[in-house]
C-alpha atoms as a PDB file:
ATOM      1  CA  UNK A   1     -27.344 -45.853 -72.706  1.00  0.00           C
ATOM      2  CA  UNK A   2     -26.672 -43.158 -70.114  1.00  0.00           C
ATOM      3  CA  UNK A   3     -24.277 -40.177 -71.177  1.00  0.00           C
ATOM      4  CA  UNK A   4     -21.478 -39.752 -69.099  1.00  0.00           C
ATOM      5  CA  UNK A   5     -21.534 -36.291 -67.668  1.00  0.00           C
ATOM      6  CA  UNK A   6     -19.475 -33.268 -69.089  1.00  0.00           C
ATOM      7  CA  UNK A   7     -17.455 -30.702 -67.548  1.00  0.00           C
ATOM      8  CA  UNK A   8     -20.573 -28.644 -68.348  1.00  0.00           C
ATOM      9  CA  UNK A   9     -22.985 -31.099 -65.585  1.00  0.00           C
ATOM     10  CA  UNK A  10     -24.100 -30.890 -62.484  1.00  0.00           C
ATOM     11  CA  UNK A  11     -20.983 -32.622 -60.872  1.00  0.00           C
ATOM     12  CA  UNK A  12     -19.182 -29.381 -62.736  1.00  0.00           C
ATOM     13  CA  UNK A  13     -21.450 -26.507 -61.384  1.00  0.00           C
ATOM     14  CA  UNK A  14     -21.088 -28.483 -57.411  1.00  0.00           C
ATOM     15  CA  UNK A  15     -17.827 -27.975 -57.812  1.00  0.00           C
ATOM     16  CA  UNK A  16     -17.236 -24.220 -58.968  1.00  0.00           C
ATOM     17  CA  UNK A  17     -19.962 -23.563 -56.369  1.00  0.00           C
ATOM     18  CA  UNK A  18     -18.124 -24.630 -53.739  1.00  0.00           C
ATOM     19  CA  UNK A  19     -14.719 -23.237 -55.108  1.00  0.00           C
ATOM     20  CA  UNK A  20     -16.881 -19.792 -54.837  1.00  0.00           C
ATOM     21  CA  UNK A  21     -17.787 -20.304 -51.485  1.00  0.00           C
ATOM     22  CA  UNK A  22     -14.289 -19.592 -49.150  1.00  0.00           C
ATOM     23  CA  UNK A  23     -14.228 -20.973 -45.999  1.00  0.00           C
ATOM     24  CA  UNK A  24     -14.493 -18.043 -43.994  1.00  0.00           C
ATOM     25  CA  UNK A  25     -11.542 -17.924 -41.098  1.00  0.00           C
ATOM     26  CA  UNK A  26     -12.019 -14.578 -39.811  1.00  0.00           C
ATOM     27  CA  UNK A  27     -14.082 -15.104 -36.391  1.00  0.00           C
ATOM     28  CA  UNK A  28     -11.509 -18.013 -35.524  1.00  0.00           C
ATOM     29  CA  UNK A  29      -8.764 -15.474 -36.010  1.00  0.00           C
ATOM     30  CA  UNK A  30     -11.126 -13.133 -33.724  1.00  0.00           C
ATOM     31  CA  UNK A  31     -11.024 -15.545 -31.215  1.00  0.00           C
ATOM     32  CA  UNK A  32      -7.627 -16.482 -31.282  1.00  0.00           C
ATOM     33  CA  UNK A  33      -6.944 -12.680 -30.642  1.00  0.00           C
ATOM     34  CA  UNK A  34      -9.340 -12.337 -28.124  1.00  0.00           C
ATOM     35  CA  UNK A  35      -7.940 -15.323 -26.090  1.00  0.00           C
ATOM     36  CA  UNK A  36      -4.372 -14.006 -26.310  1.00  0.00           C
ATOM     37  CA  UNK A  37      -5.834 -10.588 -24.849  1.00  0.00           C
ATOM     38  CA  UNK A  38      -7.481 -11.941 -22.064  1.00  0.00           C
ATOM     39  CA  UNK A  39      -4.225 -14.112 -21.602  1.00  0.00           C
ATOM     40  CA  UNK A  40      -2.237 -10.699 -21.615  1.00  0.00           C
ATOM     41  CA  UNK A  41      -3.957  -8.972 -19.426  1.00  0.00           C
ATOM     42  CA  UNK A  42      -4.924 -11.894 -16.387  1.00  0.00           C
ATOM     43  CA  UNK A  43      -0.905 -11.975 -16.459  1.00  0.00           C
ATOM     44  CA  UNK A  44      -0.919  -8.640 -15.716  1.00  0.00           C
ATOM     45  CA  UNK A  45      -3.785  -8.549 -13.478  1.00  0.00           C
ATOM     46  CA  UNK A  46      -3.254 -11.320 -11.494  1.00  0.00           C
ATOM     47  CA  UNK A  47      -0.372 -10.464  -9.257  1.00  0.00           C
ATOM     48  CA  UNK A  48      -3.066  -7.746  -8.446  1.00  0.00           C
ATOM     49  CA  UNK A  49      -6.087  -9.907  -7.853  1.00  0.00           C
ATOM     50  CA  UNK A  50      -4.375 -12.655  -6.056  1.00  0.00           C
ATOM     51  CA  UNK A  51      -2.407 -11.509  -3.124  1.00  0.00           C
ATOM     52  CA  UNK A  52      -0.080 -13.262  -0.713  1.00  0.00           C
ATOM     53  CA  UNK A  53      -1.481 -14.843   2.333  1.00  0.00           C
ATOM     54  CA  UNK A  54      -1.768 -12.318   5.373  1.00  0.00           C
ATOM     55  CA  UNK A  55       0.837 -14.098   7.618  1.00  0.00           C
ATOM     56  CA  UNK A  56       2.386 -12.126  10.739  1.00  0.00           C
ATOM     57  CA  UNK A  57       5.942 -12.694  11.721  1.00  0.00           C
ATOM     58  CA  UNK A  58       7.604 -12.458   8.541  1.00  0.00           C
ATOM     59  CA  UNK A  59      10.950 -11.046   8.927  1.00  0.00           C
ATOM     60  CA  UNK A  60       9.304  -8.827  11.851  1.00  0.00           C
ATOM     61  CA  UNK A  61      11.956  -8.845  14.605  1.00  0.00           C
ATOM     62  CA  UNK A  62      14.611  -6.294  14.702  1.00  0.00           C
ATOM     63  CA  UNK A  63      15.380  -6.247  18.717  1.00  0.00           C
ATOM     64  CA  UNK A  64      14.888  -8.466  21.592  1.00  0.00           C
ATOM     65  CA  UNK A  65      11.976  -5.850  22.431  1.00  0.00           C
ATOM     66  CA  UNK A  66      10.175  -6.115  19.244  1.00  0.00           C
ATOM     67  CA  UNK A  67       9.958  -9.905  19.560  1.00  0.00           C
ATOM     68  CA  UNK A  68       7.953  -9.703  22.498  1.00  0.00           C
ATOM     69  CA  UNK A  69       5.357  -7.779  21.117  1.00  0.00           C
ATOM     70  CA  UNK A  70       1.806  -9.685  21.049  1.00  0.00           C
ATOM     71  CA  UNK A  71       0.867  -9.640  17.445  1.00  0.00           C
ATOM     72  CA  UNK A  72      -3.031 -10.831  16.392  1.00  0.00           C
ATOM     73  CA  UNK A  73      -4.487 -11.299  13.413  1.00  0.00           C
ATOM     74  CA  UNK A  74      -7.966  -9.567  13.783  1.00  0.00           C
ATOM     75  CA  UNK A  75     -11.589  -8.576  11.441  1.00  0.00           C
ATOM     76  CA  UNK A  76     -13.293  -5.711  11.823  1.00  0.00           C
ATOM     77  CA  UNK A  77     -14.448  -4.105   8.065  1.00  0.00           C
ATOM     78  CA  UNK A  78     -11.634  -6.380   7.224  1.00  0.00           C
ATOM     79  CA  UNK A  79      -8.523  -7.991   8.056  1.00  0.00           C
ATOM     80  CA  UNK A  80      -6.010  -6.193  10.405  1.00  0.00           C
ATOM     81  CA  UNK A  81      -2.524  -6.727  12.770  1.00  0.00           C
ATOM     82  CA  UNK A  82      -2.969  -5.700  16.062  1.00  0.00           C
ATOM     83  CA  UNK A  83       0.320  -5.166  17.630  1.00  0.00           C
ATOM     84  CA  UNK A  84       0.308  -4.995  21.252  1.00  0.00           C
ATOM     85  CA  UNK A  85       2.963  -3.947  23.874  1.00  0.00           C
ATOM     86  CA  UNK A  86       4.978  -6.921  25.357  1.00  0.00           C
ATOM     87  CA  UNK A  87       4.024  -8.372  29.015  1.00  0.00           C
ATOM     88  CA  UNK A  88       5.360  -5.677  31.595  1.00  0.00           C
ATOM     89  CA  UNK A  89       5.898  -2.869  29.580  1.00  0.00           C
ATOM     90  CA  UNK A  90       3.312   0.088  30.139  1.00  0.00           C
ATOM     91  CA  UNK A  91       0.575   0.839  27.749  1.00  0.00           C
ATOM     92  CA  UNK A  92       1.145   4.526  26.032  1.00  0.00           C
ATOM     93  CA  UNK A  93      -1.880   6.785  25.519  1.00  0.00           C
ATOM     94  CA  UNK A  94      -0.641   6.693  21.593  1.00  0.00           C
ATOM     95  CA  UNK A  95      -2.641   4.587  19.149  1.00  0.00           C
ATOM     96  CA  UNK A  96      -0.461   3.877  16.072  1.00  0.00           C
ATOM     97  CA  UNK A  97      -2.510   3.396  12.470  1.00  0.00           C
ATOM     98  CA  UNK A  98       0.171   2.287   9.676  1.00  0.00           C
ATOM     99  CA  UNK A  99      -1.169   2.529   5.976  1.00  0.00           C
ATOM    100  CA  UNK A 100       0.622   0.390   4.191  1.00  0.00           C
ATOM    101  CA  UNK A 101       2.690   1.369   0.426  1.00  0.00           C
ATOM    102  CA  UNK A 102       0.421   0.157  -2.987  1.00  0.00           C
ATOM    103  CA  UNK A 103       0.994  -3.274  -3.318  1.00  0.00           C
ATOM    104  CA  UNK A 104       2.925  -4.091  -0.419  1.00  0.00           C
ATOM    105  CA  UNK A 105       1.252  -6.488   2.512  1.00  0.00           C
ATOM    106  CA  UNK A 106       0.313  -5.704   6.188  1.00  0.00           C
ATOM    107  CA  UNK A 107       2.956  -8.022   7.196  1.00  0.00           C
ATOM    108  CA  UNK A 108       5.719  -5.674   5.544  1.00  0.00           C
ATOM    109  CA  UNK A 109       5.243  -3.015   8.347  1.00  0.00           C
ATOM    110  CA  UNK A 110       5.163  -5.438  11.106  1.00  0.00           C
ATOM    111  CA  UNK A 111       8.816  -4.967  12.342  1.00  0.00           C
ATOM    112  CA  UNK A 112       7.889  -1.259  12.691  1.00  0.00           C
ATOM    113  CA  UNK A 113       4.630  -2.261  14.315  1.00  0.00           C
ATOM    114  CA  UNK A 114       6.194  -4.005  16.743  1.00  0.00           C
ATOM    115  CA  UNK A 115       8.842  -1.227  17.583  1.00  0.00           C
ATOM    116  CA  UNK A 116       5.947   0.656  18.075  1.00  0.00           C
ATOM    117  CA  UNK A 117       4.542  -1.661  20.196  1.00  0.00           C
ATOM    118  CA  UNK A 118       7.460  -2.273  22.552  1.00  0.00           C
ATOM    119  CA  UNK A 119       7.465   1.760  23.278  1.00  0.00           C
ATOM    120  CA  UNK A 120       4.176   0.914  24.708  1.00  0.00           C
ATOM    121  CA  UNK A 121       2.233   2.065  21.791  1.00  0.00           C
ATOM    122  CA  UNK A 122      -0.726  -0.262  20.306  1.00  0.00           C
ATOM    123  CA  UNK A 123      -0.136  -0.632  16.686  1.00  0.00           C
ATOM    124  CA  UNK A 124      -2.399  -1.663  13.850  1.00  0.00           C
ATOM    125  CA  UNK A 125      -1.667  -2.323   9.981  1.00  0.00           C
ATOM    126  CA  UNK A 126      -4.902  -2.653   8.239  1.00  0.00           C
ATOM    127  CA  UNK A 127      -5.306  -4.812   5.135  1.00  0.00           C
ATOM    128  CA  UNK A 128      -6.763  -2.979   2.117  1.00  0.00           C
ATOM    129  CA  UNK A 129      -8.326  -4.409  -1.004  1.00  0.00           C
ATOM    130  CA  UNK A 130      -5.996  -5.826  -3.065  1.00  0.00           C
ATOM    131  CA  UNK A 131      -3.340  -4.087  -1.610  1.00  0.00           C
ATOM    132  CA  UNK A 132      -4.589  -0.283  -2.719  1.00  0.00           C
ATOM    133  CA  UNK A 133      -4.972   1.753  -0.067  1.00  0.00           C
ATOM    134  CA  UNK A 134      -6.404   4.115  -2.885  1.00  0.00           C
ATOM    135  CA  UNK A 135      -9.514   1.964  -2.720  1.00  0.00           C
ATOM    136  CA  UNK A 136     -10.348   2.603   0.928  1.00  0.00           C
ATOM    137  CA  UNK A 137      -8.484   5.371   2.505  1.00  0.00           C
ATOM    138  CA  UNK A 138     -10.995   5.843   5.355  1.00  0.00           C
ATOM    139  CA  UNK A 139     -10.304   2.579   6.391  1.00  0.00           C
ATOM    140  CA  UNK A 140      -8.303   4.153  10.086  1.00  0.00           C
ATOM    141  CA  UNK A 141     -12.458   4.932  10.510  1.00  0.00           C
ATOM    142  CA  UNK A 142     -13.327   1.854  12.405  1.00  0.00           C
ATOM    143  CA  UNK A 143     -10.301   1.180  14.022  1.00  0.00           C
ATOM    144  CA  UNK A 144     -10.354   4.714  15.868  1.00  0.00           C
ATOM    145  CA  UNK A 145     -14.018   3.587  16.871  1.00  0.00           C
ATOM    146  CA  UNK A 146     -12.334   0.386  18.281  1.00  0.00           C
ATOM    147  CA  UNK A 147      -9.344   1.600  19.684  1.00  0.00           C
ATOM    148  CA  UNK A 148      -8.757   5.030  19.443  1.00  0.00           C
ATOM    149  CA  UNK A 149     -11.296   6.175  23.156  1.00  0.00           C
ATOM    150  CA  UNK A 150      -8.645   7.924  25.320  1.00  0.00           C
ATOM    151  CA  UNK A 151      -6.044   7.656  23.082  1.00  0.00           C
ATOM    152  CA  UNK A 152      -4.139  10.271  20.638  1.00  0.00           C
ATOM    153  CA  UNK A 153      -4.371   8.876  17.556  1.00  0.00           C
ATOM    154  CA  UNK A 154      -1.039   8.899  15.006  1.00  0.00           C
ATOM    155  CA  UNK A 155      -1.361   7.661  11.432  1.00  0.00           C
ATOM    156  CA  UNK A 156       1.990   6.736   9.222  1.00  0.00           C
ATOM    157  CA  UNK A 157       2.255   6.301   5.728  1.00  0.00           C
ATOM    158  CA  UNK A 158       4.600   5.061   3.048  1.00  0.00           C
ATOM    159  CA  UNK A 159       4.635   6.312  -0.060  1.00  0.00           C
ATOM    160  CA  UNK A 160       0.588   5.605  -1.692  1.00  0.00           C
ATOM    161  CA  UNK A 161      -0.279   4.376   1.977  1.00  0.00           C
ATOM    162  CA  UNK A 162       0.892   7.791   3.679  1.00  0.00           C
ATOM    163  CA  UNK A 163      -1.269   9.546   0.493  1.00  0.00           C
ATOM    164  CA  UNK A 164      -3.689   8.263   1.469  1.00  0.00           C
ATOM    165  CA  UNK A 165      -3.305   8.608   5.412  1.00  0.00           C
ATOM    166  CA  UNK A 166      -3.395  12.105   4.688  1.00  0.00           C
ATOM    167  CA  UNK A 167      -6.395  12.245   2.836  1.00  0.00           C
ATOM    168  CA  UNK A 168      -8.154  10.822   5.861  1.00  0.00           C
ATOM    169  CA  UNK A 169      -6.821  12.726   8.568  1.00  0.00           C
ATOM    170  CA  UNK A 170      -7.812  16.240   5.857  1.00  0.00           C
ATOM    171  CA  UNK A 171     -11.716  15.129   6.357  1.00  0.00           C
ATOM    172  CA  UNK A 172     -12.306  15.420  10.547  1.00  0.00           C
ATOM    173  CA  UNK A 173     -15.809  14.810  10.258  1.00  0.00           C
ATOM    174  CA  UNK A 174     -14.330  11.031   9.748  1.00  0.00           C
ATOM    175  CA  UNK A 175     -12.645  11.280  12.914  1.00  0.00           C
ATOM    176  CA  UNK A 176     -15.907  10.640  15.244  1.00  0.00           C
ATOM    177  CA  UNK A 177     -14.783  11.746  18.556  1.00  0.00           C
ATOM    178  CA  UNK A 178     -10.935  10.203  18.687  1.00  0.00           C
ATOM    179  CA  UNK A 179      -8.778  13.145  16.894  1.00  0.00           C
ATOM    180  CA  UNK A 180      -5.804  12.722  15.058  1.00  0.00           C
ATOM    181  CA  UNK A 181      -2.777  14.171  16.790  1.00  0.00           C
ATOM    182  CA  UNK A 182      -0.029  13.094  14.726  1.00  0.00           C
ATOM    183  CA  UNK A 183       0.547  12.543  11.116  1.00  0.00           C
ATOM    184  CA  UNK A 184       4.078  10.758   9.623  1.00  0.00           C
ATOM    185  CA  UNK A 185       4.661  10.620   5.868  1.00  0.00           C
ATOM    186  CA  UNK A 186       7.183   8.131   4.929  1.00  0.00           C
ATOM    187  CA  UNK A 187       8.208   8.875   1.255  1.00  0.00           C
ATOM    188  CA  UNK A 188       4.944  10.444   0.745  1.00  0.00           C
ATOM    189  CA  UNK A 189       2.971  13.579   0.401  1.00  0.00           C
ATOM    190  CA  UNK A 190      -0.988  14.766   0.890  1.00  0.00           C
ATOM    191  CA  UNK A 191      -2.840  14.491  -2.542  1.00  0.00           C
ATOM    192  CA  UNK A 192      -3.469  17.880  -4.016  1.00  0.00           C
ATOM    193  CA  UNK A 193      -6.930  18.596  -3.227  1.00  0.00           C
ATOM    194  CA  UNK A 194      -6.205  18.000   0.302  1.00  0.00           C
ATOM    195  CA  UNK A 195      -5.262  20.442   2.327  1.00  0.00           C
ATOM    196  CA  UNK A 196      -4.517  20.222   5.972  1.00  0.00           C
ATOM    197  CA  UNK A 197      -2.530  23.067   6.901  1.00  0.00           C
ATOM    198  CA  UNK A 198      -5.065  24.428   9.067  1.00  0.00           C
ATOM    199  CA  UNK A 199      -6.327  21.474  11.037  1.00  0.00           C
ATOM    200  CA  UNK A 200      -6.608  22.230  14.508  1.00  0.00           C
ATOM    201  CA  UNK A 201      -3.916  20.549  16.375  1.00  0.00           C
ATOM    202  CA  UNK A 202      -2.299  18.254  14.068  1.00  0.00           C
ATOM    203  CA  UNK A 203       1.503  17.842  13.844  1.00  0.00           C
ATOM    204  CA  UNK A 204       3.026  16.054  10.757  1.00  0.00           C
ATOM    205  CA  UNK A 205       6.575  14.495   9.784  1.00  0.00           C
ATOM    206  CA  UNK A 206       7.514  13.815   6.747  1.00  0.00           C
ATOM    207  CA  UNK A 207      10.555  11.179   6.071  1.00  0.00           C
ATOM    208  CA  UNK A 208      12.257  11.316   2.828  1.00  0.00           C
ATOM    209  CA  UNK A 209      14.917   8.343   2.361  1.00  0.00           C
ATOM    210  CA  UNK A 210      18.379  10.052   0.334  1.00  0.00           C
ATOM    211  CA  UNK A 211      18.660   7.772  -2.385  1.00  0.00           C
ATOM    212  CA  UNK A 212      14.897   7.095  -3.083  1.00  0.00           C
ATOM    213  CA  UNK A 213      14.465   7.079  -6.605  1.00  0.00           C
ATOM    214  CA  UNK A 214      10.479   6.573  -7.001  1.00  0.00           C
ATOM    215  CA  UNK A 215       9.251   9.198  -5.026  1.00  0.00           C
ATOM    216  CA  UNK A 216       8.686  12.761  -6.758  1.00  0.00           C
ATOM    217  CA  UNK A 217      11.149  14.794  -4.485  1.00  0.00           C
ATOM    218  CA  UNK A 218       9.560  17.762  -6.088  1.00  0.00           C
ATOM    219  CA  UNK A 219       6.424  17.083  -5.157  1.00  0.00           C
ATOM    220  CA  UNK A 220       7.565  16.220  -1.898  1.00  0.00           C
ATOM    221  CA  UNK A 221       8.568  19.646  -1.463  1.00  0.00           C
ATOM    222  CA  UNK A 222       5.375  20.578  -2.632  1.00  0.00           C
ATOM    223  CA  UNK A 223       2.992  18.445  -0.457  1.00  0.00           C
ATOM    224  CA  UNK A 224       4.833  20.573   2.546  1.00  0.00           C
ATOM    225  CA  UNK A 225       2.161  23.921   1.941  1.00  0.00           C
ATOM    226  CA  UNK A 226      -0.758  21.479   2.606  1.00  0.00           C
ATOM    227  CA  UNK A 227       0.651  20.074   6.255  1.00  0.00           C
ATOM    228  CA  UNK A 228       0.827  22.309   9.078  1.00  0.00           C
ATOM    229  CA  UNK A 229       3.024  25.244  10.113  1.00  0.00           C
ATOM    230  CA  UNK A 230       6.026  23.637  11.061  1.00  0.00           C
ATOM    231  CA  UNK A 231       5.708  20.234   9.982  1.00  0.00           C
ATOM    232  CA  UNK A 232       9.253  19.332   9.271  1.00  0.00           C
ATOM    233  CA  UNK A 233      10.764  17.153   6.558  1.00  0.00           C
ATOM    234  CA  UNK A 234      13.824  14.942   8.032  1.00  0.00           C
ATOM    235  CA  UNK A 235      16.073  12.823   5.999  1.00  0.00           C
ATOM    236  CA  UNK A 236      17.377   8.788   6.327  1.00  0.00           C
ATOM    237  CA  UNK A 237      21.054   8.970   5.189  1.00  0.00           C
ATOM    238  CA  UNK A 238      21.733   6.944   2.807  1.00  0.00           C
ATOM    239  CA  UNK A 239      18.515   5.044   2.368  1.00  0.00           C
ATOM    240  CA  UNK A 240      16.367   3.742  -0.233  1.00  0.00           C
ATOM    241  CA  UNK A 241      12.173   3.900  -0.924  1.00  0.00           C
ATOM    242  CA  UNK A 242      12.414  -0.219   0.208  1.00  0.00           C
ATOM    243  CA  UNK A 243      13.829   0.693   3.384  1.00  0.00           C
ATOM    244  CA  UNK A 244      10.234   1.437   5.145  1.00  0.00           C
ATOM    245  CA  UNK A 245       8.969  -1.725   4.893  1.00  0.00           C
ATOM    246  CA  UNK A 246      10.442  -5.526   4.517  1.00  0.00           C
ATOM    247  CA  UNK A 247       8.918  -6.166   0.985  1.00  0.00           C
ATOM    248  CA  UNK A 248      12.038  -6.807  -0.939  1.00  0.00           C
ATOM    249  CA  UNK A 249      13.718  -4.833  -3.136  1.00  0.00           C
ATOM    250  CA  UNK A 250      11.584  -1.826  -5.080  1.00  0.00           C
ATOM    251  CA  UNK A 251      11.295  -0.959  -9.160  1.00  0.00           C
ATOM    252  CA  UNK A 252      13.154   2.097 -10.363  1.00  0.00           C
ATOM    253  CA  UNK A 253      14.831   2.450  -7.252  1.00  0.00           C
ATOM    254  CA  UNK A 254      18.137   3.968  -5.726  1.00  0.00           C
ATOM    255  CA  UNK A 255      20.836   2.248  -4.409  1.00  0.00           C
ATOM    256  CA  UNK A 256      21.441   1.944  -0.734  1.00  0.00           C
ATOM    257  CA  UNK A 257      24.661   3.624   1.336  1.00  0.00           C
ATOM    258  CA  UNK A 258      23.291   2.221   4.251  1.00  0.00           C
ATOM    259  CA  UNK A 259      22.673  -1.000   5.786  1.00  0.00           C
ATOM    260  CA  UNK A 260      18.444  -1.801   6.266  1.00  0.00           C
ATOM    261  CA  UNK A 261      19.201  -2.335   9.836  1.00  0.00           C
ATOM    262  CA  UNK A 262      21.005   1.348  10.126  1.00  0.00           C
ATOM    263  CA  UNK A 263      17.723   3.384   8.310  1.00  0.00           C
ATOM    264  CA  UNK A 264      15.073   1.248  10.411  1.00  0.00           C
ATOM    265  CA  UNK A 265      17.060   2.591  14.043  1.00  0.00           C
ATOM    266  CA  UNK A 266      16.703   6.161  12.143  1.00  0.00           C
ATOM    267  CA  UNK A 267      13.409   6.156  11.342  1.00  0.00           C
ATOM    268  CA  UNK A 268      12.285   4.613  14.796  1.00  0.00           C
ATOM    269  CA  UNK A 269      14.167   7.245  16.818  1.00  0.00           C
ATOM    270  CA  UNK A 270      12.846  10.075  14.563  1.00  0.00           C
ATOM    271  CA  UNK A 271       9.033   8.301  15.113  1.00  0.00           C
ATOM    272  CA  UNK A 272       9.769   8.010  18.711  1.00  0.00           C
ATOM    273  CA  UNK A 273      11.346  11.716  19.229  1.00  0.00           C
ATOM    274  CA  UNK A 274       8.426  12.538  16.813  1.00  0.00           C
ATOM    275  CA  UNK A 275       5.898  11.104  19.515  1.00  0.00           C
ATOM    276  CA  UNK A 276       7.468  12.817  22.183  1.00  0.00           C
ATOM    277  CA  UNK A 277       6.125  16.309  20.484  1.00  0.00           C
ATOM    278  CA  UNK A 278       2.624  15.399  20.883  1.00  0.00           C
END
């Protein structure tokens, strides 16, 4: 007859083996961590990576002028608006180069394009990657190839755009043979190490909005020293850092006195009178 088996068996020492073997959870937890990470950050990142469609004529028009303007979408080292005068009206000797704020689309800076445009002035808003004109501030390069023969050559910036405008226009050797006659800041300021006080026939403007609350005013002060003698810094009553381009309202900023409409006539007769100085 068989003996039934004791707590002292083999059935006994299976089971206090596998009582001293814990499942081990700590690379599922790992996992689990890592996912919500990578969750974490694409949410952050993505609004980055993915960007709006390029789409001219977004809220673009702001007079009968404007809306006459012939507005392309065009590649050359990447995506660009080309805003060209209206039928009849006579083509300046200007060329207009508009770098847009961080984050903000082409398409933003199209009702100033066109204002541009319908003073006679060809106007282009290059696209940058992913919105960081940080990433390629010599990006005005090819376009001055393109357009710029014959033409003096005026850059505006807003806010990281005009930053980075200004780093640009501080390295001539980038210029190839169309120079840069005009420089306009919008909320913005040269980058430290760039210095352009003693360029050569450059004139510079720089536009600070009164109730703009994400701009460093100090440093706006500051970023005067490295423009040239005489550059002047003018002021848009009772606007906002939003008011440069149509991109909606901005983070951290002031609060308006002013109607949009009433700091976009400013800034385009302080662009045009600006113009008229070159």
């Amino acid at each position: 007859m068989a003996r039934p088996r004791t707590a002292s068996g083999r059935g006994a020492q299976t089971t206090r083996g596998a009582q001293a073997r814990p499942v081990r959870r700590w690379p599922r937890r790992l996992l689990l961590v890592l996912v919500a990470a990578l969750s974490f950050a694409l949410g952050l990142g993505w609004p980055i990576l993915v960007r709006p469609p390029l789409i001219p004529g977004q809220d673009a028009i702001s007079n009968a002028a404007s809306a006459k303007a012939k507005v392309s979408l065009k590649t050359d080292d990447g995506r660009y608006l080309l805003v060209e005068p209206p039928a009849g009206v006579a083509e300046s000797d200007v060329l207009v180069v508009i770098y847009p704020g961080g984050l903000v689309r082409p398409q933003a800076y199209e009702w100033l394009a066109r204002r541009e445009a319908a003073a006679g002035r060809t106007t282009i808003i290059p696209e940058f990657w992913f919105d960081l004109p940080v990433l390629q501030p010599d990006r005005a390069k090819s376009m001055l190839a393109s357009y710029g023969r014959g033409k003096k050559v005026v850059l505006i910036g807003h806010s990281l755009g005009g930053s980075m405008a200004a780093r640009f226009v501080a390295d001539q050797d980038k210029w190839g043979s169309h120079p840069v006659a005009g420089l306009v800041l919008l909320a913005s300021y040269p980058p430290d190490d760039n210095d352009l006080s003693d360029i050569p026939g450059l004139k510079a403007m720089v536009v600070d909005a009164e109730n703009d609350k994400v701009v460093d005013k100090a440093k706006l002060d500051d970023g005067l020293k490295r423009l040239p003698a005489g550059t002047k810094k003018v002021r848009l009553d009772g606007a906002v850092h939003a008011f440069f381009g149509r991109y909606g309202p901005q983070a951290d900023d002031g609060v308006s006195t002013v109607a949009r409409t009433t700091a976009e006539e400013q800034l385009v007769g302080l662009i045009d009178a600006f113009v008229a100085t070159l």
